[in-house]
N, C-alpha and C. Protein backbone atom coordinates (compact mmCIF):
# COMPACT_ATOMS: atom_id res chain seq x y z
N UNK A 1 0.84 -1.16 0.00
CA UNK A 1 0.00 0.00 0.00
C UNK A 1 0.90 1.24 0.00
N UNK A 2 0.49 2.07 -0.69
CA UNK A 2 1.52 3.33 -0.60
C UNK A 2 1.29 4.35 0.33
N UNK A 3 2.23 4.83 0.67
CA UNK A 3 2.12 5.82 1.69
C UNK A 3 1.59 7.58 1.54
N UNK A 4 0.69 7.80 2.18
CA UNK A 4 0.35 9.21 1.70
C UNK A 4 1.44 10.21 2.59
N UNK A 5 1.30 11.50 1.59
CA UNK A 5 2.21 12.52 2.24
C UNK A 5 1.17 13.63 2.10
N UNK A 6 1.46 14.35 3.03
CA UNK A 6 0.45 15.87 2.85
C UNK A 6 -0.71 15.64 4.32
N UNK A 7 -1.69 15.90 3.86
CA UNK A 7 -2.72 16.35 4.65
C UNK A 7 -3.16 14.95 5.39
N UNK A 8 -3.73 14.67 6.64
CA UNK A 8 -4.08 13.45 7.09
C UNK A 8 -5.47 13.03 6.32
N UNK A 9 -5.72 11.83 6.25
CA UNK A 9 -7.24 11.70 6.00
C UNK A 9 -8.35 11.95 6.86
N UNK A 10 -9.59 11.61 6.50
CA UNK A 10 -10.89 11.71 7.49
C UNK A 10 -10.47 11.22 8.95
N UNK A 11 -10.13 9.69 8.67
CA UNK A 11 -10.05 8.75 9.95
C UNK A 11 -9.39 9.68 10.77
N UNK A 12 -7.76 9.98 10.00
CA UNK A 12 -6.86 10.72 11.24
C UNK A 12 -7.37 12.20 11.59
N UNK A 13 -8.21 13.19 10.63
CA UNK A 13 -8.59 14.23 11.74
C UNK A 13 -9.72 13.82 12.74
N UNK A 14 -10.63 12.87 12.52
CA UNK A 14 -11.74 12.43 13.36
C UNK A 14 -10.67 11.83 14.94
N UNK A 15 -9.90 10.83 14.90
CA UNK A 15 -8.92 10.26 15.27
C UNK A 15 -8.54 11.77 16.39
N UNK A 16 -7.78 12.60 15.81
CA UNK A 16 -7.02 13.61 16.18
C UNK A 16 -7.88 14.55 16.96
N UNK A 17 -9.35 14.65 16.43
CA UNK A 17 -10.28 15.49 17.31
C UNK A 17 -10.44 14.52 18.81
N UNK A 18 -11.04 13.55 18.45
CA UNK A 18 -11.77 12.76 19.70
C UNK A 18 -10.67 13.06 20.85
N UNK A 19 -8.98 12.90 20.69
CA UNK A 19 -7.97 12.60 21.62
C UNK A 19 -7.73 14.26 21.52
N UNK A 20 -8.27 15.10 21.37
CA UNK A 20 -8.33 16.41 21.59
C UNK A 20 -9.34 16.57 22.10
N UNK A 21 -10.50 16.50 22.11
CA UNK A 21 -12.02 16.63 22.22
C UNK A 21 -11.62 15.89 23.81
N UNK A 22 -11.16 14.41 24.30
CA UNK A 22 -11.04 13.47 25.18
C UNK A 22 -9.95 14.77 26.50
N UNK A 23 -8.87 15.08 26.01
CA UNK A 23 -8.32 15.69 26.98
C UNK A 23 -8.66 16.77 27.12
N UNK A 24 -9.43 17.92 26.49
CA UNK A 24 -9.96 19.19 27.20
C UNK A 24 -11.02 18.52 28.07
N UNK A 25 -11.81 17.75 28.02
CA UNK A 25 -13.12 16.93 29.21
C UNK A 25 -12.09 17.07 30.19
N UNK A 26 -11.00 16.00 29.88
CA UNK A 26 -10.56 15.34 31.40
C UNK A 26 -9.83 16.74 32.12
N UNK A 27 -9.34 17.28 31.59
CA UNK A 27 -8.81 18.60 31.86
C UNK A 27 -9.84 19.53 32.60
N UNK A 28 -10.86 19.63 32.02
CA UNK A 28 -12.27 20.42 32.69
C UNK A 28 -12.71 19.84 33.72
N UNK A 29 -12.93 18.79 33.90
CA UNK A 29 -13.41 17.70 34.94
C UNK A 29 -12.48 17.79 35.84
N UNK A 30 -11.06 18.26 35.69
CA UNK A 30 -10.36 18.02 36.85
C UNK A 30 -10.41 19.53 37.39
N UNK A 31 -9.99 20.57 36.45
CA UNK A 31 -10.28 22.19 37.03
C UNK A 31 -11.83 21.87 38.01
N UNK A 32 -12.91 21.59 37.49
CA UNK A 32 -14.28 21.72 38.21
C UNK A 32 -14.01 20.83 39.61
N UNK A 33 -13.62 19.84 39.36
CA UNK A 33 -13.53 18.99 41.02
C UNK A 33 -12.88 20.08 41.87
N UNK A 34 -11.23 20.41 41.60
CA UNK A 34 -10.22 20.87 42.11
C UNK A 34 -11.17 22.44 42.93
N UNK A 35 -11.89 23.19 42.28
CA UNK A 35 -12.63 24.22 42.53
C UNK A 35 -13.56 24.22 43.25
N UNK A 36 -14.40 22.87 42.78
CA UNK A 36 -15.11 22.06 43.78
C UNK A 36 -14.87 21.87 45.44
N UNK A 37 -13.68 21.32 45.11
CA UNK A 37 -13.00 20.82 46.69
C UNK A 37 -12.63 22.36 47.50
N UNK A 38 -11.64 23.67 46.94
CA UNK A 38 -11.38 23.83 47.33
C UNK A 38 -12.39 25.23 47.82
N UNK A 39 -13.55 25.29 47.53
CA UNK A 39 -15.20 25.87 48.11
C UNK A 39 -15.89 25.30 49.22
N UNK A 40 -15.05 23.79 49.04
CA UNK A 40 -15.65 22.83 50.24
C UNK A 40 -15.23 23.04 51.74
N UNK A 41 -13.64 23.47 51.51
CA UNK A 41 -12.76 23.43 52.06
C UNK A 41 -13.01 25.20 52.71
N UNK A 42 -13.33 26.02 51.81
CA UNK A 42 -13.29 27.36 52.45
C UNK A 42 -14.93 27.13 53.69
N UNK A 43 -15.60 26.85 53.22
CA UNK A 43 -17.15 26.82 53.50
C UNK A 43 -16.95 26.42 55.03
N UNK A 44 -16.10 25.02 54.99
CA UNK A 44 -15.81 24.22 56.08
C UNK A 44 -15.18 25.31 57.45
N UNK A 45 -14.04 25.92 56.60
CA UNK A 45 -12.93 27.04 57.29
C UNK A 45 -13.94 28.02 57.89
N UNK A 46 -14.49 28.30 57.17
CA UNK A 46 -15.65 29.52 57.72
C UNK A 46 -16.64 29.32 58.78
N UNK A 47 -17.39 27.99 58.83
CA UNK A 47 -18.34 27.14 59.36
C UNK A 47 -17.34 27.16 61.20
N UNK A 48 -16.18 26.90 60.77
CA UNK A 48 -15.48 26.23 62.06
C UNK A 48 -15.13 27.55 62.52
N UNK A 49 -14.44 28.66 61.83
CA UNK A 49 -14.10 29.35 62.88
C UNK A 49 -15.74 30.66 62.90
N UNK A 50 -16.96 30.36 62.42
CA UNK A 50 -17.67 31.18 63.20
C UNK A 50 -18.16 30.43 64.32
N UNK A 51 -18.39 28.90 64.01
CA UNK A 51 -18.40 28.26 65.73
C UNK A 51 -17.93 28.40 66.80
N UNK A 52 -16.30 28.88 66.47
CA UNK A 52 -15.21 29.02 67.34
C UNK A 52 -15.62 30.71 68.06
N UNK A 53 -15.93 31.65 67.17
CA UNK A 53 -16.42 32.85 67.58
C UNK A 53 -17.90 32.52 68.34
N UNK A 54 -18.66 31.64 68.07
CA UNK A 54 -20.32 31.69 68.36
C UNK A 54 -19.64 30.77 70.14
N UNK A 55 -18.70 30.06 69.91
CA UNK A 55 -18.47 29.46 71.44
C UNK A 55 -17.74 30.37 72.22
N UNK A 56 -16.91 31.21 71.61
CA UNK A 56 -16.35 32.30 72.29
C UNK A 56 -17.00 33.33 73.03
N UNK A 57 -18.52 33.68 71.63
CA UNK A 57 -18.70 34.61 72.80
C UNK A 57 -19.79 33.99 73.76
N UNK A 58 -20.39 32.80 73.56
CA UNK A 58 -21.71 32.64 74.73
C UNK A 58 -20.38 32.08 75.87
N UNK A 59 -18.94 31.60 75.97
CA UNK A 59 -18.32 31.13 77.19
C UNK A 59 -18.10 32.55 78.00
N UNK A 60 -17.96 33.95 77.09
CA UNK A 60 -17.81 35.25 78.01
C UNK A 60 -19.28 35.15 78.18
N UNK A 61 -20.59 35.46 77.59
CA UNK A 61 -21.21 35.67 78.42
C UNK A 61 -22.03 34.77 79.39
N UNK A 62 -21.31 33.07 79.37
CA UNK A 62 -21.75 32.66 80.74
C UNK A 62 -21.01 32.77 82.18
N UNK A 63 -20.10 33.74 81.79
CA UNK A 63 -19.12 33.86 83.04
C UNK A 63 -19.61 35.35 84.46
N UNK A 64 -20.24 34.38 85.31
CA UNK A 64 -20.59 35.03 85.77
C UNK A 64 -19.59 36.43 86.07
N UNK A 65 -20.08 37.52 86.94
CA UNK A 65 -19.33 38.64 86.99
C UNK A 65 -18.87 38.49 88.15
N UNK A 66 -17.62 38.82 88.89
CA UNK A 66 -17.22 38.84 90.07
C UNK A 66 -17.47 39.70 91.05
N UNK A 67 -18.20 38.94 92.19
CA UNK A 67 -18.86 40.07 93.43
C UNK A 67 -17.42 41.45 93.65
N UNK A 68 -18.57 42.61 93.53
CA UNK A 68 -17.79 43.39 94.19
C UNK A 68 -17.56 43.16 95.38
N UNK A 69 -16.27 43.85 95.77
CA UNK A 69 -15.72 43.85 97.20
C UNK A 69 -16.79 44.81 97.80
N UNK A 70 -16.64 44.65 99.25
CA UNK A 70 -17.33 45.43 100.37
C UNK A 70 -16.61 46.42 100.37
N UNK A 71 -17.09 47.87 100.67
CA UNK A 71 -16.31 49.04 100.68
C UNK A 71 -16.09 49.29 102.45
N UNK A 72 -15.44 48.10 102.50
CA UNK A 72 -14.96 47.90 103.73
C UNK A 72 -13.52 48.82 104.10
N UNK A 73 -13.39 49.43 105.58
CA UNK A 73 -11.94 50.05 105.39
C UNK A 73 -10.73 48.96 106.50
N UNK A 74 -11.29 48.39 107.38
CA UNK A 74 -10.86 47.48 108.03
C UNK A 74 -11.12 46.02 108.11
N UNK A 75 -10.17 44.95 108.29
CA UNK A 75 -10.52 43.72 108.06
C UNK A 75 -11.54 42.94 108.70
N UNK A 76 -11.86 43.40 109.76
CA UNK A 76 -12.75 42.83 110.65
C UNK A 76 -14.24 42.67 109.34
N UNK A 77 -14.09 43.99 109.21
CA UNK A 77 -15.67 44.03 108.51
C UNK A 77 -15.72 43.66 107.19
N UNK A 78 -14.34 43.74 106.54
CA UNK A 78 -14.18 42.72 105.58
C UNK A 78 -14.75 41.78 105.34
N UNK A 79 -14.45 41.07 106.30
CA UNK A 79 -13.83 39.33 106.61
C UNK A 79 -15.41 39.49 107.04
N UNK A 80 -16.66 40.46 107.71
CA UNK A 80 -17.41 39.46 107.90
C UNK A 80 -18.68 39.63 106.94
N UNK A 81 -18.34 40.90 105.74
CA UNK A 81 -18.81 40.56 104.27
C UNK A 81 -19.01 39.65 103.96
N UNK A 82 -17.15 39.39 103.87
CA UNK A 82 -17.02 38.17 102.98
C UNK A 82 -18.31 36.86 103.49
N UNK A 83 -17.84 36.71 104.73
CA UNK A 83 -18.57 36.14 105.41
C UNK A 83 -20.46 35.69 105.14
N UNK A 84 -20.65 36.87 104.83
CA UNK A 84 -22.14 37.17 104.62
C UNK A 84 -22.46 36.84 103.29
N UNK A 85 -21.13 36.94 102.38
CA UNK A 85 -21.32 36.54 100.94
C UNK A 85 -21.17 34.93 100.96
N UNK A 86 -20.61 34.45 102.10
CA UNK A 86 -20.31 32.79 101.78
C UNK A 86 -22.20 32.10 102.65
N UNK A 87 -22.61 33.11 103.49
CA UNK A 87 -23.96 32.04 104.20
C UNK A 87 -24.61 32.17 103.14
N UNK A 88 -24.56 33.02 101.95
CA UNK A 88 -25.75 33.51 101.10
C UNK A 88 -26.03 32.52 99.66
N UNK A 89 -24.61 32.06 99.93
CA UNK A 89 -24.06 30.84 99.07
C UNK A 89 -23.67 31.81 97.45
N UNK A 90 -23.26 32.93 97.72
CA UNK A 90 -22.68 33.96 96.32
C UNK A 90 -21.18 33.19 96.30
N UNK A 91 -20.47 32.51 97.35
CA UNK A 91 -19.02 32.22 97.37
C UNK A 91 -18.62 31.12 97.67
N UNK A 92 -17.83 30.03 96.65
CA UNK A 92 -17.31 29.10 97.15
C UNK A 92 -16.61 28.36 98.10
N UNK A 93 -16.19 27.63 98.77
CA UNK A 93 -15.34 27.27 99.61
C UNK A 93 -13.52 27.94 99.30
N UNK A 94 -13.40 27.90 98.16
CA UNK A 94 -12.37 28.21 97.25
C UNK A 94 -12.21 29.72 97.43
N UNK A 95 -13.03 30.39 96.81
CA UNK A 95 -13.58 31.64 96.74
C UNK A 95 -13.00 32.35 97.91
N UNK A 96 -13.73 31.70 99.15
CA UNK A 96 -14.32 32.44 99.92
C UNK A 96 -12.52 32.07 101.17
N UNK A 97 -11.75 31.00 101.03
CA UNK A 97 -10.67 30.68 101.52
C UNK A 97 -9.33 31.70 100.64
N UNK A 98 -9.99 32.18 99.64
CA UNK A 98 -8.63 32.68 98.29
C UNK A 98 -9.13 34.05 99.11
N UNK A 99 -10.08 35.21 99.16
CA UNK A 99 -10.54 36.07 99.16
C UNK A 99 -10.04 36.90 100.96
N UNK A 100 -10.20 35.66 101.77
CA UNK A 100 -10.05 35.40 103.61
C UNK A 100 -8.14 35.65 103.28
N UNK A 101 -7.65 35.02 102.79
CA UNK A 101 -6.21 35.07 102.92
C UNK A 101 -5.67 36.33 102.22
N UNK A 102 -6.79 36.52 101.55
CA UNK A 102 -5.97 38.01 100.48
C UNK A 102 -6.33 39.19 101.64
N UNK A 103 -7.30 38.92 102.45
CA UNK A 103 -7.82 40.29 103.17
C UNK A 103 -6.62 40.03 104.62
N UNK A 104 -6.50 39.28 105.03
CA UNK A 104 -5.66 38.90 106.04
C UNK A 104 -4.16 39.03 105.57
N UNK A 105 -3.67 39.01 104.38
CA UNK A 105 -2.48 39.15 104.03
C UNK A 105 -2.23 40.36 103.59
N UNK A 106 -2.89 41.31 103.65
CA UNK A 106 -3.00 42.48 103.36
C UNK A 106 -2.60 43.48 104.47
């Protein structure tokens, strides 16, 4: 059979489209996933840190506020504030032992 020179035939531009036609798809298909994923990925980023803000702020505002001090000028009457703040149950054992040593160490 003899060999042609010059222009390809039908078969080879049909041939030549499809494996042109075949890699712009796979090429598109991979840009669209890749764009895909990385919308998934922001959405996610966004999702987590407004949770992180939405837990941030209801943990400040479940924190209760700390009793003012008594405008006490001596410890006696301090100490029996404090005192009055621990029967009332406003002060922990903790609280009310951290608060006794700060007025006494004073």
């Amino acid at each position: 059979m003899p060999q042609r020179f010059g222009r390809p035939g039908l078969l080879g531009t049909i041939a030549r489209t499809a494996v042109i036609s075949g890699t712009a798809s796979a090429v598109s298909n991979r840009v669209n996933r890749g764009m895909a994923e990385r919308d998934m990925r922001q959405q996610a980023e966004a999702q987590a840190q407004q949770q992180a803000w939405m837990d941030q702020g209801a943990a400040q505002a479940s924190t209760p506020p700390a009793p003012a001090p008594a405008p006490a000028t001596d410890r006696v009457s301090q100490l029996t504030a404090l005192a009055d703040l621990k029967a009332q149950g406003l002060l922990t054992d903790e609280e009310f032992a951290t608060e006794k040593a700060r007025i006494l160490g004073s």
